[in-house]
N, C-alpha and C. Protein backbone atom coordinates (compact mmCIF):
# COMPACT_ATOMS: atom_id res chain seq x y z
N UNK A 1 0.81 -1.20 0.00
CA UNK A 1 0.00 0.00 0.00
C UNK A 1 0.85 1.26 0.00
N UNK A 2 2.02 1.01 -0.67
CA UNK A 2 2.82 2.08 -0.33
C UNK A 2 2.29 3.43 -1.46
N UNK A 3 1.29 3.02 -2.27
CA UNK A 3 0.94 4.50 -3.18
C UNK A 3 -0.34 4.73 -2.85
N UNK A 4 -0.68 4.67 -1.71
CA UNK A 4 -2.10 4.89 -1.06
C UNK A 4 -2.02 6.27 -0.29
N UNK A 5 -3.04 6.99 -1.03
CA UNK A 5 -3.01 8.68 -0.97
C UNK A 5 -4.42 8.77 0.18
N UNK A 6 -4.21 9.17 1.59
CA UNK A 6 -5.26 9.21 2.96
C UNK A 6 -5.77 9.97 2.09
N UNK A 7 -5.14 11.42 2.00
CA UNK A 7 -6.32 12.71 1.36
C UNK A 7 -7.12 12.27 0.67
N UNK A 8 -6.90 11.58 -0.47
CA UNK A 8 -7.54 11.33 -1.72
C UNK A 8 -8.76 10.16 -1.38
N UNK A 9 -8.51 9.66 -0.62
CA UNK A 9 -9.52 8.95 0.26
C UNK A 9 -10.60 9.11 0.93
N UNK A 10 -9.85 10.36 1.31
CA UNK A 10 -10.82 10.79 2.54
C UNK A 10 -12.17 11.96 1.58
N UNK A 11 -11.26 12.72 0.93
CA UNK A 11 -11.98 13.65 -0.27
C UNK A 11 -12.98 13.21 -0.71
N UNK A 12 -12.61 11.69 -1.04
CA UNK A 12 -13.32 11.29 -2.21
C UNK A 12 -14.38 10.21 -1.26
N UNK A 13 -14.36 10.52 0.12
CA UNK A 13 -15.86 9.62 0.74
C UNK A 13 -15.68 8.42 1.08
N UNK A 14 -14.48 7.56 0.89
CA UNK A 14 -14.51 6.62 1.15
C UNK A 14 -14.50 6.08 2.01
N UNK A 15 -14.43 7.01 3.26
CA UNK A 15 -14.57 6.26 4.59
C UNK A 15 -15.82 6.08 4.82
N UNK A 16 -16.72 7.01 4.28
CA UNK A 16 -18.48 6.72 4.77
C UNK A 16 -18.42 5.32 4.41
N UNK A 17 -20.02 5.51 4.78
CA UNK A 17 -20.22 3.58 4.53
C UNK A 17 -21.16 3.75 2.87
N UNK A 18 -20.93 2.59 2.35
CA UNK A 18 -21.53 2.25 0.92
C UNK A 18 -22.94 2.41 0.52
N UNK A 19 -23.43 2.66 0.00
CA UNK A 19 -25.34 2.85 0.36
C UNK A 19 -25.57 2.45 -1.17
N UNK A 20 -26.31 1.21 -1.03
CA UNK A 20 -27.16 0.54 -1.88
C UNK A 20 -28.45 0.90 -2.14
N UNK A 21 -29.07 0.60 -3.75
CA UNK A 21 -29.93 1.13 -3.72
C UNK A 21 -31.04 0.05 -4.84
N UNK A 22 -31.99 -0.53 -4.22
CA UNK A 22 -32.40 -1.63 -5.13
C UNK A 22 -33.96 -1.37 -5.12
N UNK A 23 -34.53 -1.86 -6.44
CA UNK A 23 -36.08 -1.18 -6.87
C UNK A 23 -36.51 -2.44 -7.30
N UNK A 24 -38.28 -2.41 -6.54
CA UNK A 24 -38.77 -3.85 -7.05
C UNK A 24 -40.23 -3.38 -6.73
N UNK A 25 -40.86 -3.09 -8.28
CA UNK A 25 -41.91 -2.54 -8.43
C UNK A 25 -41.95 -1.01 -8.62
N UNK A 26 -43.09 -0.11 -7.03
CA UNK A 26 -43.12 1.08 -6.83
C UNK A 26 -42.47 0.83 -5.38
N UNK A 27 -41.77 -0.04 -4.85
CA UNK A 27 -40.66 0.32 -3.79
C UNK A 27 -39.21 0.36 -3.51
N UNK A 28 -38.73 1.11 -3.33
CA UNK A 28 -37.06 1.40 -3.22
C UNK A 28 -36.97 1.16 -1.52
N UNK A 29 -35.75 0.40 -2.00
CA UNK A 29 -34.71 0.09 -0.85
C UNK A 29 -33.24 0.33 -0.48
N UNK A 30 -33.41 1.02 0.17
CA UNK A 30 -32.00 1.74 0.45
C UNK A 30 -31.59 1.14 2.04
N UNK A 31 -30.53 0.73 1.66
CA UNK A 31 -29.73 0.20 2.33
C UNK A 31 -28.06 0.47 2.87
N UNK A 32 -27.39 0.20 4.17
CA UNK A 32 -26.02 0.36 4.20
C UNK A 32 -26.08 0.29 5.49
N UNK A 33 -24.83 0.43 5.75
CA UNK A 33 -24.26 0.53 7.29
C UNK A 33 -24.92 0.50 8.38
N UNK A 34 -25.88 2.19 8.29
CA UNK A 34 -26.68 2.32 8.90
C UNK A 34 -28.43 1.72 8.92
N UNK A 35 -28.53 0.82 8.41
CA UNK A 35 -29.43 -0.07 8.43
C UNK A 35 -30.22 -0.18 7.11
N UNK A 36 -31.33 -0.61 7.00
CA UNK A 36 -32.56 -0.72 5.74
C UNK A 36 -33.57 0.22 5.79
N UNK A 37 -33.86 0.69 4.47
CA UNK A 37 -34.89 1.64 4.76
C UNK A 37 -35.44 1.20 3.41
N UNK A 38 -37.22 0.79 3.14
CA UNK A 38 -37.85 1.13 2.03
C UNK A 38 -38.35 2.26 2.26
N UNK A 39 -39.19 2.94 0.84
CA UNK A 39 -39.93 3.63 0.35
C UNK A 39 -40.72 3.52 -0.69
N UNK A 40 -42.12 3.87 -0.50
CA UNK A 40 -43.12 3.71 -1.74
C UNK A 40 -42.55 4.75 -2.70
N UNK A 41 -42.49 4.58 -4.03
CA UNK A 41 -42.09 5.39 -4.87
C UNK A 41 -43.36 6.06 -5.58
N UNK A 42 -43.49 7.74 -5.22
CA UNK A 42 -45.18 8.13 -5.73
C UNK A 42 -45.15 9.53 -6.12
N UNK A 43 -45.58 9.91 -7.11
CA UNK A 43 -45.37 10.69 -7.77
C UNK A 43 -44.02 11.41 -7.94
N UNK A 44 -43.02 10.28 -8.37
CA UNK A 44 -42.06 10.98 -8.68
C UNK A 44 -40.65 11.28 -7.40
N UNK A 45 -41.53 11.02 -6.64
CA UNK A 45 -40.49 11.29 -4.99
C UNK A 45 -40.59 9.78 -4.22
N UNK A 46 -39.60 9.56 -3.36
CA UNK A 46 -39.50 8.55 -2.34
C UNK A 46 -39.08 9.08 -1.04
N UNK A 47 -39.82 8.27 -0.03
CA UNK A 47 -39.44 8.94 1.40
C UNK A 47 -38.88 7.54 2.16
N UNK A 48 -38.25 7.86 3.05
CA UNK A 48 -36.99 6.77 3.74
C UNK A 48 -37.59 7.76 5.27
N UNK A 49 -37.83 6.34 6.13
CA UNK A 49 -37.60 6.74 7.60
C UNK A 49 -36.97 6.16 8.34
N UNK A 50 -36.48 7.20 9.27
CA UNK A 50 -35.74 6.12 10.86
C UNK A 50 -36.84 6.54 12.20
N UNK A 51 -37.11 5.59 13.24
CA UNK A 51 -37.18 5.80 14.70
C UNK A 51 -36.75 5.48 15.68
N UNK A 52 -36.51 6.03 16.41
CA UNK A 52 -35.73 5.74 17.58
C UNK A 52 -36.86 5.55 18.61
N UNK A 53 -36.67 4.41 19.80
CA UNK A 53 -37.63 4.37 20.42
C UNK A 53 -36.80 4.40 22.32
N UNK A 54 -35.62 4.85 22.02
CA UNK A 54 -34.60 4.96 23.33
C UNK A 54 -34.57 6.44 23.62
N UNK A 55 -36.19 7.45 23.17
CA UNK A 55 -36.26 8.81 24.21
C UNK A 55 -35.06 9.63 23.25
N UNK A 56 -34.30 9.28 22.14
CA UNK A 56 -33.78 10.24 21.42
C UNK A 56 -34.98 11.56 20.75
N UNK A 57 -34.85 12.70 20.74
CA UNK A 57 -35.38 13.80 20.40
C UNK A 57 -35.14 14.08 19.03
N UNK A 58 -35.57 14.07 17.66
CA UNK A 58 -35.17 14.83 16.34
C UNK A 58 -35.82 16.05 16.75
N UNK A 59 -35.03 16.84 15.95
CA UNK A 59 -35.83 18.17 15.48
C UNK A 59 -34.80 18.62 14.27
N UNK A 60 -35.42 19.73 13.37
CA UNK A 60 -34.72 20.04 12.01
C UNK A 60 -33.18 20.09 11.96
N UNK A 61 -33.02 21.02 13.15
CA UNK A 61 -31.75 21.48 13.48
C UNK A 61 -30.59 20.39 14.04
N UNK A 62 -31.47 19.21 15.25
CA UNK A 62 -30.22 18.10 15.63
C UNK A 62 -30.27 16.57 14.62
N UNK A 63 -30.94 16.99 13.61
CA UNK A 63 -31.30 15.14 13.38
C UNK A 63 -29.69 14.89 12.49
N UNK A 64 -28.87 15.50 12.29
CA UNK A 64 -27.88 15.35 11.51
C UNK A 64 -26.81 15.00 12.58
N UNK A 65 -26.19 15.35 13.44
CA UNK A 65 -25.71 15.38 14.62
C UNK A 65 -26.23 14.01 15.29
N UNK A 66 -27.65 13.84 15.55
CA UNK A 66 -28.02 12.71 16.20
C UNK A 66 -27.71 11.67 15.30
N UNK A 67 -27.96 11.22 13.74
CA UNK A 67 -27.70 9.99 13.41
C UNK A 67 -26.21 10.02 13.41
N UNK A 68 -25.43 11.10 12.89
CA UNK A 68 -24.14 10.57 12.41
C UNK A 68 -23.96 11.31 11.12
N UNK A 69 -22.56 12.00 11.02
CA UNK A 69 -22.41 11.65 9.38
C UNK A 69 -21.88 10.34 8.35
N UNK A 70 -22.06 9.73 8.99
CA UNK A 70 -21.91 8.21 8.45
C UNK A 70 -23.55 7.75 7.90
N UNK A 71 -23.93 8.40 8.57
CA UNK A 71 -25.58 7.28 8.53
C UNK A 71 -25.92 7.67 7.12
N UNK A 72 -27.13 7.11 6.30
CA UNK A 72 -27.49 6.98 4.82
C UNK A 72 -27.99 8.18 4.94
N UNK A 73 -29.14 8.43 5.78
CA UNK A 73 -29.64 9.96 5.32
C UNK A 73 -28.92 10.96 5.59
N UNK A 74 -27.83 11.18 6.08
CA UNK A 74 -27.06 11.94 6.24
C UNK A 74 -26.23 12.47 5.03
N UNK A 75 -25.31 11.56 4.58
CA UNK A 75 -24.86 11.01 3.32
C UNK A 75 -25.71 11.57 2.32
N UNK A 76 -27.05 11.04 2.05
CA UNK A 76 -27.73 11.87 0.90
C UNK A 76 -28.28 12.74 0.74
N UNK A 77 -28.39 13.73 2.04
CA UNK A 77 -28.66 14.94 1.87
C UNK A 77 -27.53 15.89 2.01
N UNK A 78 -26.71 15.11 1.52
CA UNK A 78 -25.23 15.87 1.21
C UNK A 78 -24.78 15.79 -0.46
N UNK A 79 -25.55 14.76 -0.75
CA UNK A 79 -25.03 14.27 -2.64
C UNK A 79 -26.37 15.06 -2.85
N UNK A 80 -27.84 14.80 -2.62
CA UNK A 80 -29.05 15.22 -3.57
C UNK A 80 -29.61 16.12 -2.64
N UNK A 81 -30.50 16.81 -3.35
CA UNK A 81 -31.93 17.74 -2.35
C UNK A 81 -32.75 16.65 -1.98
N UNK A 82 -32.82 17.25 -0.45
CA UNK A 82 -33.19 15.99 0.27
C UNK A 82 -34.48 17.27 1.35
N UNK A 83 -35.64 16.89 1.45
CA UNK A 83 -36.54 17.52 2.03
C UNK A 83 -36.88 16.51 3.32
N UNK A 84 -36.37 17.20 4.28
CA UNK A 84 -36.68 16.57 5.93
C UNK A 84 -37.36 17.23 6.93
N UNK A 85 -38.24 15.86 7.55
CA UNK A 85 -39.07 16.05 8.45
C UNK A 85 -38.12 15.57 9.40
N UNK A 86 -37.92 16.06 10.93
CA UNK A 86 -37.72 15.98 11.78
C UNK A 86 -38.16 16.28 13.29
N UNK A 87 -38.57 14.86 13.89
CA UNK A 87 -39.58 15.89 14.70
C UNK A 87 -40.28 14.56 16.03
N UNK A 88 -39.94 14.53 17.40
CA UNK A 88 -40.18 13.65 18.29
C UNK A 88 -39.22 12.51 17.65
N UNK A 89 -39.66 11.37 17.98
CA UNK A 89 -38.88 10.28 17.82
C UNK A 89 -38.38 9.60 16.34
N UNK A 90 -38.56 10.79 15.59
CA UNK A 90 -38.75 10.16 13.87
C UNK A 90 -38.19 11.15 13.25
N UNK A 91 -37.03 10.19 12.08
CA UNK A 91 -36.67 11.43 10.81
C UNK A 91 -36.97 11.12 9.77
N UNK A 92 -37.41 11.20 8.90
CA UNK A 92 -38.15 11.22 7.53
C UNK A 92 -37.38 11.99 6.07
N UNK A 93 -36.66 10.92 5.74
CA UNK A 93 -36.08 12.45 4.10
C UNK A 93 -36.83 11.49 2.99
N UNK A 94 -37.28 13.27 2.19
CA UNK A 94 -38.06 12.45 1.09
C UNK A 94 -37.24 13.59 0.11
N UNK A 95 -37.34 12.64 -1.12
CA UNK A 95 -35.82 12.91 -2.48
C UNK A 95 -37.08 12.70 -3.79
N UNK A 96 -36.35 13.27 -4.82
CA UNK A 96 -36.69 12.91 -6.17
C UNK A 96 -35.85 11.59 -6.21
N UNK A 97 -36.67 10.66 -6.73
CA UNK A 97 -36.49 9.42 -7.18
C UNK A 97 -35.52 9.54 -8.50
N UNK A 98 -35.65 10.53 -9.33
CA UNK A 98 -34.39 10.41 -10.50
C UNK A 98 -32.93 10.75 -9.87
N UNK A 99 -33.03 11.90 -8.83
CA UNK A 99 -31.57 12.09 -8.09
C UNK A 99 -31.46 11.36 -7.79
N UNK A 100 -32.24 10.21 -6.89
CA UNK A 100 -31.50 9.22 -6.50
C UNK A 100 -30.72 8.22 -7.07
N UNK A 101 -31.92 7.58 -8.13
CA UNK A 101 -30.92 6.82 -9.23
C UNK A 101 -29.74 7.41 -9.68
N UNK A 102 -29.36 8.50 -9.91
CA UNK A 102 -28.53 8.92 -10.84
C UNK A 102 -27.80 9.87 -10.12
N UNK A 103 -27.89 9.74 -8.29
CA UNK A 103 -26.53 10.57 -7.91
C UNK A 103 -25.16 9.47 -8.28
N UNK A 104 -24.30 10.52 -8.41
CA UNK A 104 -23.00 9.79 -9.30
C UNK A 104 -22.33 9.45 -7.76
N UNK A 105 -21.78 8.52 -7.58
CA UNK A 105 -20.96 8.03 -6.90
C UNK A 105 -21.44 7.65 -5.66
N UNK A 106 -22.69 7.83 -5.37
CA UNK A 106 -23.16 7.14 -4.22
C UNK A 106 -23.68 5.99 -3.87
N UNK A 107 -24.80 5.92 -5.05
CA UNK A 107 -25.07 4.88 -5.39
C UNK A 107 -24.66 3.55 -6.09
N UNK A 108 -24.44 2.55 -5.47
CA UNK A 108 -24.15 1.63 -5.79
C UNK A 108 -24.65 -0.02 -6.38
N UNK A 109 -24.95 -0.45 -7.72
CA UNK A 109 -25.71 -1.59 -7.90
C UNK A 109 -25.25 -2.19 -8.10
């Protein structure tokens, strides 16, 4: 590993974790590290949720901080426009279904 460039590594995301993305029908499944998430795919948009049921708090401002920047929704509301609900024990991002297919380098099939 002696021509192994950290920066270029790190730049380029590779430490996050991998996020899969697989379609069967009108539901998408997004998947990685941070666990499984479907979504009905409907008019054009898909929504992905998490809950926490251990008294964690979302709100707009901490839900990024609370999962992680590792976690999937984190991650893709950093590659695509990502519209989030955050709010009691639940975070919710809902995306255009074409960004998703077709963010470059995130997605993986």
């Amino acid at each position: 590993m002696e021509n192994f460039d950290l920066k270029k590594y790190l730049a380029e995301g590779r430490l996050y974790e991998a996020i899969n993305l697989d379609i069967e029908d009108d539901i998408a499944y997004l998947s990685g590290d941070s666990g499984e998430y479907e979504g009905e795919i409907e008019d054009g948009k898909v929504s992905f949720s998490v809950m926490y049921d251990d008294g964690t708090i979302f709100d707009e401002w901490n839900w990024k901080d609370i999962l992680g920047r590792k976690h999937a929704f984190v991650q893709l509301s950093k590659k695509i426009p990502t519209k989030v609900e955050a709010a009691g024990d639940y975070v919710m991002i809902t995306v255009d279904f074409d960004d998703l297919k077709y963010s470059s380098g995130l997605i993986k099939k």
